[in-house]
PDB file of N, CA and C in Angstrom:
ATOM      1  N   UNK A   1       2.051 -53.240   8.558  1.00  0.00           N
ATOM      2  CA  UNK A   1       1.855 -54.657   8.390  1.00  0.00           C
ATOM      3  C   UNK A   1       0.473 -54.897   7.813  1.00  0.00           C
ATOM      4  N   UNK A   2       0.421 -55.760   7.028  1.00  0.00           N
ATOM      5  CA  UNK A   2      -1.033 -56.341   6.224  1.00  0.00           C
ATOM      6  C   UNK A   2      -1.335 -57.267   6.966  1.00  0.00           C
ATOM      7  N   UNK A   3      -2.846 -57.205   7.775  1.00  0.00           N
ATOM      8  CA  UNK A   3      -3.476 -58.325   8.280  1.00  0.00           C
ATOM      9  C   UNK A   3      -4.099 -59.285   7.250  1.00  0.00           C
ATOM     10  N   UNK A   4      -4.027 -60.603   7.236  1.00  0.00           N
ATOM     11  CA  UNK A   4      -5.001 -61.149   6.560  1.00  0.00           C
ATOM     12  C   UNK A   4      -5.109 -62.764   7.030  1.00  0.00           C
ATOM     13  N   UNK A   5      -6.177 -63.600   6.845  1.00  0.00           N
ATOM     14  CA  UNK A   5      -6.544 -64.937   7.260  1.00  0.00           C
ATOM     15  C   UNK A   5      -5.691 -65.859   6.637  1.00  0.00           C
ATOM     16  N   UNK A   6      -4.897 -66.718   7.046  1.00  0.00           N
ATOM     17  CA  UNK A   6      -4.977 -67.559   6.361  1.00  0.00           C
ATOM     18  C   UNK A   6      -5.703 -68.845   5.736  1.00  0.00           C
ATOM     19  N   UNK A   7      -5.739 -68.977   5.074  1.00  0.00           N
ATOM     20  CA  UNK A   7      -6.624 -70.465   4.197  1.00  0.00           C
ATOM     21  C   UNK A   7      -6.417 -71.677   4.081  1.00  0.00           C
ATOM     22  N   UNK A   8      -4.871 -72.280   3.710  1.00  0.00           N
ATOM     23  CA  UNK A   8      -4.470 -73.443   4.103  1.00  0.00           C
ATOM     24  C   UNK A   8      -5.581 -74.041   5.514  1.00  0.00           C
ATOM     25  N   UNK A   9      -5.329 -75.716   5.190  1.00  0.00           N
ATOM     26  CA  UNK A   9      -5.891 -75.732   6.570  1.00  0.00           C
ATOM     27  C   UNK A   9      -4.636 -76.355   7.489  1.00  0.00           C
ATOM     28  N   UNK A  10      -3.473 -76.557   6.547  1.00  0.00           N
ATOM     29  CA  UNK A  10      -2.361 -76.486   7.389  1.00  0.00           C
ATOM     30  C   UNK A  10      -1.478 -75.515   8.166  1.00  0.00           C
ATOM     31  N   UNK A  11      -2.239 -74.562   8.210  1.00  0.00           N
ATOM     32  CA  UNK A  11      -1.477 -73.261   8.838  1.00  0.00           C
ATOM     33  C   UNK A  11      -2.376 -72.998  10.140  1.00  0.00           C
ATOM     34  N   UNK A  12      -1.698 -72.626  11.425  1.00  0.00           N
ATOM     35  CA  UNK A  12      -2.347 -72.585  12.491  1.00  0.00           C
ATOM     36  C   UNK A  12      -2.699 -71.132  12.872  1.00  0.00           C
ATOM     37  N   UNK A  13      -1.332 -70.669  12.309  1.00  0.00           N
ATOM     38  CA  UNK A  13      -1.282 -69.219  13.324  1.00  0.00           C
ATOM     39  C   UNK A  13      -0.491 -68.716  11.865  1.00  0.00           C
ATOM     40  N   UNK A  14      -1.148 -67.572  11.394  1.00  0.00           N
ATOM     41  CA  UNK A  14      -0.767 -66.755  10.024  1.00  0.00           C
ATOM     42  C   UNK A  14       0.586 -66.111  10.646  1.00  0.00           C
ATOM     43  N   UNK A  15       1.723 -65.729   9.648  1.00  0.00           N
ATOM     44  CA  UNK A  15       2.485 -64.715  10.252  1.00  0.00           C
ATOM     45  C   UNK A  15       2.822 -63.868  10.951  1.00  0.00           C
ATOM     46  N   UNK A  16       1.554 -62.998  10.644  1.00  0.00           N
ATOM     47  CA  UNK A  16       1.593 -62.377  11.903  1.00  0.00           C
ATOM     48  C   UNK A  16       0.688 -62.238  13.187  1.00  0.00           C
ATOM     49  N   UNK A  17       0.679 -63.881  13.283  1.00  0.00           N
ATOM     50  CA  UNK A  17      -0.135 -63.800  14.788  1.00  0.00           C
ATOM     51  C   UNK A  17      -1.701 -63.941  14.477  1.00  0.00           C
ATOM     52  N   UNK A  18      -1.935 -63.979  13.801  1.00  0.00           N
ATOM     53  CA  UNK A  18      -3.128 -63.933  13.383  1.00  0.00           C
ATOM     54  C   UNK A  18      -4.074 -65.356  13.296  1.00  0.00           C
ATOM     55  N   UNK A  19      -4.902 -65.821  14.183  1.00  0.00           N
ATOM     56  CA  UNK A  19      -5.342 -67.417  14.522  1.00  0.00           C
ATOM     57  C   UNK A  19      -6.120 -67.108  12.664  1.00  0.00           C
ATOM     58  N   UNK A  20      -6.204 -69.338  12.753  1.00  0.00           N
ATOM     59  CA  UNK A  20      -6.581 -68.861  11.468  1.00  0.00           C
ATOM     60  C   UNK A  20      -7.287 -70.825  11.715  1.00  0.00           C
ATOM     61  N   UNK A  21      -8.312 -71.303  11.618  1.00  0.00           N
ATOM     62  CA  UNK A  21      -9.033 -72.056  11.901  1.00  0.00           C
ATOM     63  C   UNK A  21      -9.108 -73.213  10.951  1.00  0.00           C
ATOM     64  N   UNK A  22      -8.865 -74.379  10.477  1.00  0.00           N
ATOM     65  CA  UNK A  22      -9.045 -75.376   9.707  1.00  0.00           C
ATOM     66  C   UNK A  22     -10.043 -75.335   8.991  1.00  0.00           C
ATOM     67  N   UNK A  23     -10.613 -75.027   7.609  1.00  0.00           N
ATOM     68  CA  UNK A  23     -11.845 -75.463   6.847  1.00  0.00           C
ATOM     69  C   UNK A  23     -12.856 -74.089   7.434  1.00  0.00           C
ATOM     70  N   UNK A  24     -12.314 -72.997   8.185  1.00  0.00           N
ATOM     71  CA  UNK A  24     -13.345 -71.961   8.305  1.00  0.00           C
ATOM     72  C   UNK A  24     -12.859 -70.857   8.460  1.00  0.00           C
ATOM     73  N   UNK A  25     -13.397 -69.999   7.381  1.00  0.00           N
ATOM     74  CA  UNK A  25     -12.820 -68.738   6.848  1.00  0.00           C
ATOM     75  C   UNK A  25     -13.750 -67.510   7.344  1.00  0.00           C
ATOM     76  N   UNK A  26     -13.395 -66.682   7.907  1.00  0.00           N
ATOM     77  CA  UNK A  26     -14.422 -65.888   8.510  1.00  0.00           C
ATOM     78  C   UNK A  26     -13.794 -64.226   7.432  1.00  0.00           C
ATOM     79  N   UNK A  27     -14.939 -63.467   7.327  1.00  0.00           N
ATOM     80  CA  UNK A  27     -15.019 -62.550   6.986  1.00  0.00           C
ATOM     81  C   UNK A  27     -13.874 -61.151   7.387  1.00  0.00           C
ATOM     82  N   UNK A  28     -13.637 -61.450   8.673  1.00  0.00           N
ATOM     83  CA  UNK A  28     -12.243 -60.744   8.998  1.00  0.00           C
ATOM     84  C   UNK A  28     -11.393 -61.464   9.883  1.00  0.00           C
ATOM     85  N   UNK A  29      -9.948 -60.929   9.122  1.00  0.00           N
ATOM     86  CA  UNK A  29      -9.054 -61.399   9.853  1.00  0.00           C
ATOM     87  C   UNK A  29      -9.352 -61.553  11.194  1.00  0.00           C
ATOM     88  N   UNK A  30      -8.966 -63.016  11.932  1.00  0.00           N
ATOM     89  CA  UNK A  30      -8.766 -63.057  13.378  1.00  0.00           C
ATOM     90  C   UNK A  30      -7.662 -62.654  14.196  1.00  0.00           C
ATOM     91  N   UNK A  31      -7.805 -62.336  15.143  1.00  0.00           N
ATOM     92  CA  UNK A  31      -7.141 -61.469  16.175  1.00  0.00           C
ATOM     93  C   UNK A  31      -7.329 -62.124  17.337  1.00  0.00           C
ATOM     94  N   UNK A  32      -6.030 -62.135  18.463  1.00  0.00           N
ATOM     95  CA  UNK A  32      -6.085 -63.067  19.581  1.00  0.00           C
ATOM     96  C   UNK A  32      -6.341 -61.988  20.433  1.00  0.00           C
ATOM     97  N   UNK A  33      -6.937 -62.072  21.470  1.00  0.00           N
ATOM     98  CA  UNK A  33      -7.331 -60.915  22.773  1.00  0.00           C
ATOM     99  C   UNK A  33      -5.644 -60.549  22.963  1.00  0.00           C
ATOM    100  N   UNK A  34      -4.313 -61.405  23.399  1.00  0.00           N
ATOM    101  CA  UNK A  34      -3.316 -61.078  22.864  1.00  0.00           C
ATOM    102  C   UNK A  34      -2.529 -59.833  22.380  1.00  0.00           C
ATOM    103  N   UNK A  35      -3.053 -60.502  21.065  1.00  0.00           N
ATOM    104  CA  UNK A  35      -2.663 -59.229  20.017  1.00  0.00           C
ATOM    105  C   UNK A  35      -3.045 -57.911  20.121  1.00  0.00           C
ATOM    106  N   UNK A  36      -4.428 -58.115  20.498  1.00  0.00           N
ATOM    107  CA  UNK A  36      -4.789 -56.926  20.626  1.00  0.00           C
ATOM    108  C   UNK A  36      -4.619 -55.807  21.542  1.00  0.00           C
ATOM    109  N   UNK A  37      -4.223 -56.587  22.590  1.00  0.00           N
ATOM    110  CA  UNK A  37      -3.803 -55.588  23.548  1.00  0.00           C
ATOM    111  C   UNK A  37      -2.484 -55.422  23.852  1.00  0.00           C
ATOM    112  N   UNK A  38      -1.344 -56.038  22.712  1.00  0.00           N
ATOM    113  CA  UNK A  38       0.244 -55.427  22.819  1.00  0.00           C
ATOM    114  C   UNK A  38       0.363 -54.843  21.372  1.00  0.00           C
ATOM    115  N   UNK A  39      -0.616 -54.736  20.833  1.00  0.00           N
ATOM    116  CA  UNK A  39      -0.223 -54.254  19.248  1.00  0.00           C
ATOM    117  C   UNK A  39      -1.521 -53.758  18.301  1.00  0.00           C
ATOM    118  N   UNK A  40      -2.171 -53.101  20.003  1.00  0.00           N
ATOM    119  CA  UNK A  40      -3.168 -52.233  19.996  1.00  0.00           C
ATOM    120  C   UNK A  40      -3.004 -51.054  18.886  1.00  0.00           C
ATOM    121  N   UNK A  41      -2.246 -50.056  18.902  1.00  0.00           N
ATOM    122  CA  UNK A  41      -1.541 -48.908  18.219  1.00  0.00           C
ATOM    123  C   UNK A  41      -1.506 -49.697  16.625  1.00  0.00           C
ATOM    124  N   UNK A  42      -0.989 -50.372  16.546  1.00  0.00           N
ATOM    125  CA  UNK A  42      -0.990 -50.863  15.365  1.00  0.00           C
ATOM    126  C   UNK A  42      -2.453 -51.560  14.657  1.00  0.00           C
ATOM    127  N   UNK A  43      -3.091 -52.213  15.633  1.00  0.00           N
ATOM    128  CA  UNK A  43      -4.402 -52.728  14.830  1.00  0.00           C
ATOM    129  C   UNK A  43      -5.698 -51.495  14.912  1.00  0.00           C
ATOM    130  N   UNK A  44      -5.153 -50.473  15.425  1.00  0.00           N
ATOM    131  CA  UNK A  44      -6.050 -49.481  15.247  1.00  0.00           C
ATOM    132  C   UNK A  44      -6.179 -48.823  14.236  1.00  0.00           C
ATOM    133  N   UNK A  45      -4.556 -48.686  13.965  1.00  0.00           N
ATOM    134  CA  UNK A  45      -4.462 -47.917  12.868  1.00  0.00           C
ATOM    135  C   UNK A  45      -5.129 -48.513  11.653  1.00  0.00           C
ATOM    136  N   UNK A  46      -4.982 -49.422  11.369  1.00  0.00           N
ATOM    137  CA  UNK A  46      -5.361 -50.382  10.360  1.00  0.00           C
ATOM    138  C   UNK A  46      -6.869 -50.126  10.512  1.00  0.00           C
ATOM    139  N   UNK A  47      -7.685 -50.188  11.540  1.00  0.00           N
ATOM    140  CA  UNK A  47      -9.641 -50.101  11.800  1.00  0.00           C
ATOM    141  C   UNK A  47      -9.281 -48.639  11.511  1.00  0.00           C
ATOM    142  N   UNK A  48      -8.635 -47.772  11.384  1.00  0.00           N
ATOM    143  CA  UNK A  48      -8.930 -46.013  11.234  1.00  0.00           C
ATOM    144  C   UNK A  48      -8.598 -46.444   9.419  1.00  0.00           C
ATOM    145  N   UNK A  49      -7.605 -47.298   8.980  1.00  0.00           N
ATOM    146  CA  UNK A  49      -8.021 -47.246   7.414  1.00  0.00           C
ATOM    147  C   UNK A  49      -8.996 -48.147   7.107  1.00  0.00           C
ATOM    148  N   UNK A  50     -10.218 -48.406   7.702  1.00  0.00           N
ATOM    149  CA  UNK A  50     -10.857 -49.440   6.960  1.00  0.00           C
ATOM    150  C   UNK A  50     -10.559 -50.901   7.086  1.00  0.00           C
ATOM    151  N   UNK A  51      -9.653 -51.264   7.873  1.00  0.00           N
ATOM    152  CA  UNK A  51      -9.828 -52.951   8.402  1.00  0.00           C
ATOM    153  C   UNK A  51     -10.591 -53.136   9.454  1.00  0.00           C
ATOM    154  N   UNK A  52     -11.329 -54.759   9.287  1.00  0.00           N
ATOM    155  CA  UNK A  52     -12.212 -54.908  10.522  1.00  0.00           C
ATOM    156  C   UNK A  52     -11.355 -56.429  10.870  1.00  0.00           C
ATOM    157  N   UNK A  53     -11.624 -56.798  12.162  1.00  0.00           N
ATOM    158  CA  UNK A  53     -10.958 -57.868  12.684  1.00  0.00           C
ATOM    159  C   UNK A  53     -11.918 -58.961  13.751  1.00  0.00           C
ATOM    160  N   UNK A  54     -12.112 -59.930  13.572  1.00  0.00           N
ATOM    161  CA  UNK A  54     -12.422 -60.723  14.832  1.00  0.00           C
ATOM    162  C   UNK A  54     -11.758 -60.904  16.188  1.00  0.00           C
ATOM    163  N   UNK A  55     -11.778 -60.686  16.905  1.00  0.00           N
ATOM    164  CA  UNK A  55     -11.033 -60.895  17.872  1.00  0.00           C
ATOM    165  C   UNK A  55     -11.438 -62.223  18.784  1.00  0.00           C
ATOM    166  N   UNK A  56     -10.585 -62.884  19.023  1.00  0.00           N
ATOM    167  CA  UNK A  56     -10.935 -64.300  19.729  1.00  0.00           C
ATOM    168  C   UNK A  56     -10.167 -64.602  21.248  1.00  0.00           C
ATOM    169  N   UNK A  57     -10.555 -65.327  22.273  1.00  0.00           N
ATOM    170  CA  UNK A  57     -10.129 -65.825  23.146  1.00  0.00           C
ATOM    171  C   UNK A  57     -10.265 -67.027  23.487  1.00  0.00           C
ATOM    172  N   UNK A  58      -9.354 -67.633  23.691  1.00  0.00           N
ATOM    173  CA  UNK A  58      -9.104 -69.017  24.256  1.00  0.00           C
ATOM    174  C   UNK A  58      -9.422 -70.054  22.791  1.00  0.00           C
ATOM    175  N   UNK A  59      -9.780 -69.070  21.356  1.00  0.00           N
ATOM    176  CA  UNK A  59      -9.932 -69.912  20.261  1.00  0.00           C
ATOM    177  C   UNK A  59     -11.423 -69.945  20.049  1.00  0.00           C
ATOM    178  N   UNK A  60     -11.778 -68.783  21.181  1.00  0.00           N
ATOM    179  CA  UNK A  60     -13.657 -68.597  21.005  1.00  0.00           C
ATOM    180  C   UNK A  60     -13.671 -66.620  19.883  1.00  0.00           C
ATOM    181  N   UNK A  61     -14.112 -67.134  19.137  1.00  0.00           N
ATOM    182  CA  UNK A  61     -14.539 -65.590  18.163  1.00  0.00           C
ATOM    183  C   UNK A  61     -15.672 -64.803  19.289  1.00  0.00           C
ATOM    184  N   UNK A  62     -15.054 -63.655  20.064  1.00  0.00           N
ATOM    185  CA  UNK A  62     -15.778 -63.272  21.324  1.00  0.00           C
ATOM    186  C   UNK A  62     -16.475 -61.331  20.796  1.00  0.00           C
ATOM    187  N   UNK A  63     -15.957 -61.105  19.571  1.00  0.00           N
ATOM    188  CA  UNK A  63     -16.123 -59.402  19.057  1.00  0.00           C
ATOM    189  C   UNK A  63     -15.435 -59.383  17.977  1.00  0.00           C
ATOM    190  N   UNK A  64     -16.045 -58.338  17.136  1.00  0.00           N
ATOM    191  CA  UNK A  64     -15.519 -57.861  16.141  1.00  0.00           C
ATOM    192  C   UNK A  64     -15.397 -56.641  16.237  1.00  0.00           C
ATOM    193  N   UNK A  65     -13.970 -56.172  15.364  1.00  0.00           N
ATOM    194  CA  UNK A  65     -13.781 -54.813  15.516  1.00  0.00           C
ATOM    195  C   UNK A  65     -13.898 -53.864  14.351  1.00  0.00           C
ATOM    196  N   UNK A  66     -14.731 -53.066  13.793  1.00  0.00           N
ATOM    197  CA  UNK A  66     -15.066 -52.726  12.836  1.00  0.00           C
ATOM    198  C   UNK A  66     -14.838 -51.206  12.993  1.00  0.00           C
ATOM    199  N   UNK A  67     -14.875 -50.523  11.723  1.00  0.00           N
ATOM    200  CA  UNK A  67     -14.398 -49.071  11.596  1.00  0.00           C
ATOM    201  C   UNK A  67     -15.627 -48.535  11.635  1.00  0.00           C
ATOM    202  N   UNK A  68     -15.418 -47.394  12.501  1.00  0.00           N
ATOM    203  CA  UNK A  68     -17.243 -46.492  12.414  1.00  0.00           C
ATOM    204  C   UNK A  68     -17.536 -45.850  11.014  1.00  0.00           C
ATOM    205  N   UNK A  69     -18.493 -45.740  10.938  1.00  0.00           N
ATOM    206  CA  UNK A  69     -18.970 -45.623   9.445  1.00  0.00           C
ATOM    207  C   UNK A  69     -18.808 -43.950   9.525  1.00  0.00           C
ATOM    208  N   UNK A  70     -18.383 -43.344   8.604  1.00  0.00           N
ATOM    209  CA  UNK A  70     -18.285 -42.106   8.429  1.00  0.00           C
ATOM    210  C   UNK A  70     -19.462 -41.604   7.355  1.00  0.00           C
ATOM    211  N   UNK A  71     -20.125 -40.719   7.941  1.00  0.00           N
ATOM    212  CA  UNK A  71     -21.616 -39.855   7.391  1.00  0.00           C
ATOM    213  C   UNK A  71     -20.931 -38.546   6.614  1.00  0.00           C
ATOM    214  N   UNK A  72     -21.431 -38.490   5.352  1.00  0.00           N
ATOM    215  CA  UNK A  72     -20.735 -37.470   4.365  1.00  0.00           C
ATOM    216  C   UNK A  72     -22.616 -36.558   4.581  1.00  0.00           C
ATOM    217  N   UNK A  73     -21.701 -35.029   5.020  1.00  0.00           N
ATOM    218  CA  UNK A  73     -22.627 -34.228   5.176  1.00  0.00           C
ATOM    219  C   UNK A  73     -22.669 -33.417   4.225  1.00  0.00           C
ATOM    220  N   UNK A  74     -21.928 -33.230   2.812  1.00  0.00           N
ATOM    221  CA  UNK A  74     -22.067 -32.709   1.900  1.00  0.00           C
ATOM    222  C   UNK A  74     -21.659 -33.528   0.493  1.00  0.00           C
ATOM    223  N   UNK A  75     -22.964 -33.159  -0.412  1.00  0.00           N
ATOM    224  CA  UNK A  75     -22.926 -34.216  -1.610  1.00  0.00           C
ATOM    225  C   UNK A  75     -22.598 -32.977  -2.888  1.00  0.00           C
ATOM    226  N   UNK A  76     -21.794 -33.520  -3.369  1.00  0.00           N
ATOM    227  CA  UNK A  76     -20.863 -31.991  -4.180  1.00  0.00           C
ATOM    228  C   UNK A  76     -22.076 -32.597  -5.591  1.00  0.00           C
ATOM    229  N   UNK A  77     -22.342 -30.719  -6.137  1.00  0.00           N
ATOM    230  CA  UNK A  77     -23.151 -30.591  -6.838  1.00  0.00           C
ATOM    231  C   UNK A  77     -23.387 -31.580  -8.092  1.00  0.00           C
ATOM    232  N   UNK A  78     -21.848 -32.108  -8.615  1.00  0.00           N
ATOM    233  CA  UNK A  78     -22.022 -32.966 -10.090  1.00  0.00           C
ATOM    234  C   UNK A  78     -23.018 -34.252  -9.616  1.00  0.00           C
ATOM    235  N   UNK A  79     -22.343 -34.836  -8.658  1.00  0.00           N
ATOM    236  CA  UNK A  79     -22.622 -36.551  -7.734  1.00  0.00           C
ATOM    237  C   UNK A  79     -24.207 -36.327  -7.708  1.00  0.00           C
ATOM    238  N   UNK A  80     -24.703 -34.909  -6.734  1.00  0.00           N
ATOM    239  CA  UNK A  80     -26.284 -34.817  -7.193  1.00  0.00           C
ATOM    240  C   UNK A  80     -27.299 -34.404  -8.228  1.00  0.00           C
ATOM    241  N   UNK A  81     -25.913 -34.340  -9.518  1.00  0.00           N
ATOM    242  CA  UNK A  81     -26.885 -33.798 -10.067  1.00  0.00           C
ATOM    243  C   UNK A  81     -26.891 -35.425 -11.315  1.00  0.00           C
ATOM    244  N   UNK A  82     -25.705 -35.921 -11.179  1.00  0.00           N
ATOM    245  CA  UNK A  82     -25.603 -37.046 -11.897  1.00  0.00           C
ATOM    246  C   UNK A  82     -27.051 -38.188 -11.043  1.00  0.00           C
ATOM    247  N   UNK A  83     -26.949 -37.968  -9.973  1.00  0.00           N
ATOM    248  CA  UNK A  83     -27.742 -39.109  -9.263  1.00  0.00           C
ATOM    249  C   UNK A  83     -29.468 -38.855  -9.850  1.00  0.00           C
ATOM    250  N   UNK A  84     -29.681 -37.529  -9.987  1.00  0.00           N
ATOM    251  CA  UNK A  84     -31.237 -37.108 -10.206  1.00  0.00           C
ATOM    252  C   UNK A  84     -31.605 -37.125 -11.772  1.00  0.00           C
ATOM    253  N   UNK A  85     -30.402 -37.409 -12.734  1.00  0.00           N
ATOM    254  CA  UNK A  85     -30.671 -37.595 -13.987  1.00  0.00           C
ATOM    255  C   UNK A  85     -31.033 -39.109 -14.014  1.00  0.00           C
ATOM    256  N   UNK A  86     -31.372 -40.085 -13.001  1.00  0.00           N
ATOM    257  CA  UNK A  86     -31.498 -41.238 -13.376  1.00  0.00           C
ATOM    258  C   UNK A  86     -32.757 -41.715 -12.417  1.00  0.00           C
ATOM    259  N   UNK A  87     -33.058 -40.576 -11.700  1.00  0.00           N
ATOM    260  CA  UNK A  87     -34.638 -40.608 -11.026  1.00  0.00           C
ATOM    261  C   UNK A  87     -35.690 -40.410 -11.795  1.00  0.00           C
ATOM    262  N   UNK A  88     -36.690 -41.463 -11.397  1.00  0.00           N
ATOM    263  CA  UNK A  88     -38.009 -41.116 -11.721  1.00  0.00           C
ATOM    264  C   UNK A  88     -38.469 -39.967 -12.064  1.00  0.00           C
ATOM    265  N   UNK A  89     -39.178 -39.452 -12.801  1.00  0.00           N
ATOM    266  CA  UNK A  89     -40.158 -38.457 -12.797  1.00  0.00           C
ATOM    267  C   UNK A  89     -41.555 -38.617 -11.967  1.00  0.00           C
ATOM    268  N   UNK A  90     -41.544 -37.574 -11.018  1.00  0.00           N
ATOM    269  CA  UNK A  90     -42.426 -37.636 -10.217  1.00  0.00           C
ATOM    270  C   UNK A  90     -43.803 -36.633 -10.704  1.00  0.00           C
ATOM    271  N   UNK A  91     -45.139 -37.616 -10.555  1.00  0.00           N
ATOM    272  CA  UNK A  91     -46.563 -37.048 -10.597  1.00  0.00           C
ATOM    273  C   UNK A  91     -46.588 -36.130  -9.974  1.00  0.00           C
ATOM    274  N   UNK A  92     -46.671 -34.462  -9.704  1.00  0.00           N
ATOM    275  CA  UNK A  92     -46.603 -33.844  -8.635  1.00  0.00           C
ATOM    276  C   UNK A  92     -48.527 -33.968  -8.001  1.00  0.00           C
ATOM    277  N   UNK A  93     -49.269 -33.792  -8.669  1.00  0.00           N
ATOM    278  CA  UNK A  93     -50.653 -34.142  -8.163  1.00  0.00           C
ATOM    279  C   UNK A  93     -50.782 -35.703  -7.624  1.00  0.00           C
ATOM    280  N   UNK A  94     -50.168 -36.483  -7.921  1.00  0.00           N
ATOM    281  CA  UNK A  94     -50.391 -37.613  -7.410  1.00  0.00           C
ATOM    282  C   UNK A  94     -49.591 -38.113  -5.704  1.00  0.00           C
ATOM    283  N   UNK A  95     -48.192 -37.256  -6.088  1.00  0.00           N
ATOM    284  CA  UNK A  95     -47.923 -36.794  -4.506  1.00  0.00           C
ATOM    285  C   UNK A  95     -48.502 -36.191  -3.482  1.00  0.00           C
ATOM    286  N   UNK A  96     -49.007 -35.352  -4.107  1.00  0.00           N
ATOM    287  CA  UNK A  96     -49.951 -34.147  -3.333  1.00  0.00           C
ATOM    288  C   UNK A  96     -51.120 -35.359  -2.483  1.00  0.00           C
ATOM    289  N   UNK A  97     -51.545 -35.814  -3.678  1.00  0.00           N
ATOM    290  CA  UNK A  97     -52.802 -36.659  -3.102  1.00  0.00           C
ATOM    291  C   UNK A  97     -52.526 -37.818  -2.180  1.00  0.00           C
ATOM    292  N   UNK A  98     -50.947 -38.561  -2.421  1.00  0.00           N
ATOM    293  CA  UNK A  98     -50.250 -38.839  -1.376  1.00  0.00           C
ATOM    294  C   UNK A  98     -50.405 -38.532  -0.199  1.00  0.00           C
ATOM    295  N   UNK A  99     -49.862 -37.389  -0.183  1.00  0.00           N
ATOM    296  CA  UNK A  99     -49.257 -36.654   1.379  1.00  0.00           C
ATOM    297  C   UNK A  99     -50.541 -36.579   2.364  1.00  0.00           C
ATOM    298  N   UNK A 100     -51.962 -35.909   1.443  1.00  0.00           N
ATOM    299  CA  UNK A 100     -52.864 -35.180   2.146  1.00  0.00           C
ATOM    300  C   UNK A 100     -53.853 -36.699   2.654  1.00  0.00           C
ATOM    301  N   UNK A 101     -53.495 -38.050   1.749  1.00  0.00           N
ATOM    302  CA  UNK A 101     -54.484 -39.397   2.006  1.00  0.00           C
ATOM    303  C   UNK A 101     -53.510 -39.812   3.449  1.00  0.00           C
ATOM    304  N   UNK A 102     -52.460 -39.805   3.368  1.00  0.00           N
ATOM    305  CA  UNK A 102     -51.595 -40.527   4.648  1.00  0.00           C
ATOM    306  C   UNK A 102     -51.991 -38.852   5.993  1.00  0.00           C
ATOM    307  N   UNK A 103     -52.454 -37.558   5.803  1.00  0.00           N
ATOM    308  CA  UNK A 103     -52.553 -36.754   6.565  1.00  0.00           C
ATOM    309  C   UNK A 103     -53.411 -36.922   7.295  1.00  0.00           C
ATOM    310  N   UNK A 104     -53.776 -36.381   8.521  1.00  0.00           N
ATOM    311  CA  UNK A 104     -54.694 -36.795   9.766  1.00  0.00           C
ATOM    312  C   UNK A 104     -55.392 -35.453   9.497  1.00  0.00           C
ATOM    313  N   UNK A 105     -56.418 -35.380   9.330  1.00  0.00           N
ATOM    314  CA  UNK A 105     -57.332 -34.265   8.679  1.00  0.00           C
ATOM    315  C   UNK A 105     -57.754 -33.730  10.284  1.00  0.00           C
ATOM    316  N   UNK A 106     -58.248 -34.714  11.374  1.00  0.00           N
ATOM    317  CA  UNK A 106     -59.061 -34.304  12.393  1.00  0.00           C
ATOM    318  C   UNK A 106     -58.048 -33.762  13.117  1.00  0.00           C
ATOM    319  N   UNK A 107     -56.976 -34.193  13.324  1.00  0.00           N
ATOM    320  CA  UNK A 107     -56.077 -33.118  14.541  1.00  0.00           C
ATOM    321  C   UNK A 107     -55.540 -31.723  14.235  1.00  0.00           C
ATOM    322  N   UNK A 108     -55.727 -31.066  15.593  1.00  0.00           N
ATOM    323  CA  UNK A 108     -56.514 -29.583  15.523  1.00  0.00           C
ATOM    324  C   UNK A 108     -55.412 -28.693  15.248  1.00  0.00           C
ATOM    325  N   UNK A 109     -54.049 -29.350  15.909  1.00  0.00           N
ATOM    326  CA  UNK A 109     -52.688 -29.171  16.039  1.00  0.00           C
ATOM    327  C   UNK A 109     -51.851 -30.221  15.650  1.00  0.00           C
ATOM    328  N   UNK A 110     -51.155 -29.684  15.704  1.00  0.00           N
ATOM    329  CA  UNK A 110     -49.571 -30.850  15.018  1.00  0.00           C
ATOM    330  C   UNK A 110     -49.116 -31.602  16.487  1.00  0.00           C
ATOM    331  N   UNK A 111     -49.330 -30.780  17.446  1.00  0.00           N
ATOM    332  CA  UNK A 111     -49.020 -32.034  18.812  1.00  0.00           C
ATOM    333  C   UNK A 111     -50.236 -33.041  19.324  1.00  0.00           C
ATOM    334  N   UNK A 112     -51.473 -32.643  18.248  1.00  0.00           N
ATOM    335  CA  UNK A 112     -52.744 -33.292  18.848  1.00  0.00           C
ATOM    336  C   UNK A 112     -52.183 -35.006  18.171  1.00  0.00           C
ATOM    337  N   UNK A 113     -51.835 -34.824  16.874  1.00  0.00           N
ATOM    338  CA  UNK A 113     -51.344 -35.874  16.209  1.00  0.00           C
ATOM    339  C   UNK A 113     -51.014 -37.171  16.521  1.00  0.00           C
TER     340      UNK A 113
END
């Protein structure tokens, strides 16, 4: 099933269940506390592809349910090598002089720091 808001401001309750507010359109589909907890399995699946949902009670917007962001731990060689053809060229002496002006010259150790 496709979640989505409706817009009319003559429509109360979208097809499928879905509250949907006069003159205010919110960023994700709304969801009744309801819904969510008999057709749980189903609105999950939908947040595991990338839908996020408001969820409301009593007609109060009380949470949103959003998909966890997935962290890519490997960047395949073309993607980095396309990305660094459009970087700066870096001063390497002017970094240097960077690193060592922001460095703490007096601490004796790295835990004195």
């Amino acid at each position: 099933m496709v979640y989505g808001c409706c817009l009319a401001a003559s429509d109360a309750v979208a097809p499928d269940g879905t509250r949907c507010y006069p003159g205010f359109v919110t960023a994700h589909p709304e969801i009744t506390q309801r819904d969510l907890r008999t057709r749980s399995r189903e609105i999950m699946d939908a947040v595991e592809h990338g839908q996020s949902f408001t969820v409301t009670r009593d007609g109060h917007r009380i949470a949103e349910l959003i998909p966890l962001r997935q962290r890519r731990r490997f960047v395949p060689r073309q993607e980095f090598a396309a990305m660094s053809r459009n970087a700066p060229a870096v001063d390497l002496e002017a970094f240097r002089a960077d690193q060592d002006a922001a460095l703490d010259h007096q601490a004796g150790s790295a835990y004195e720091r």
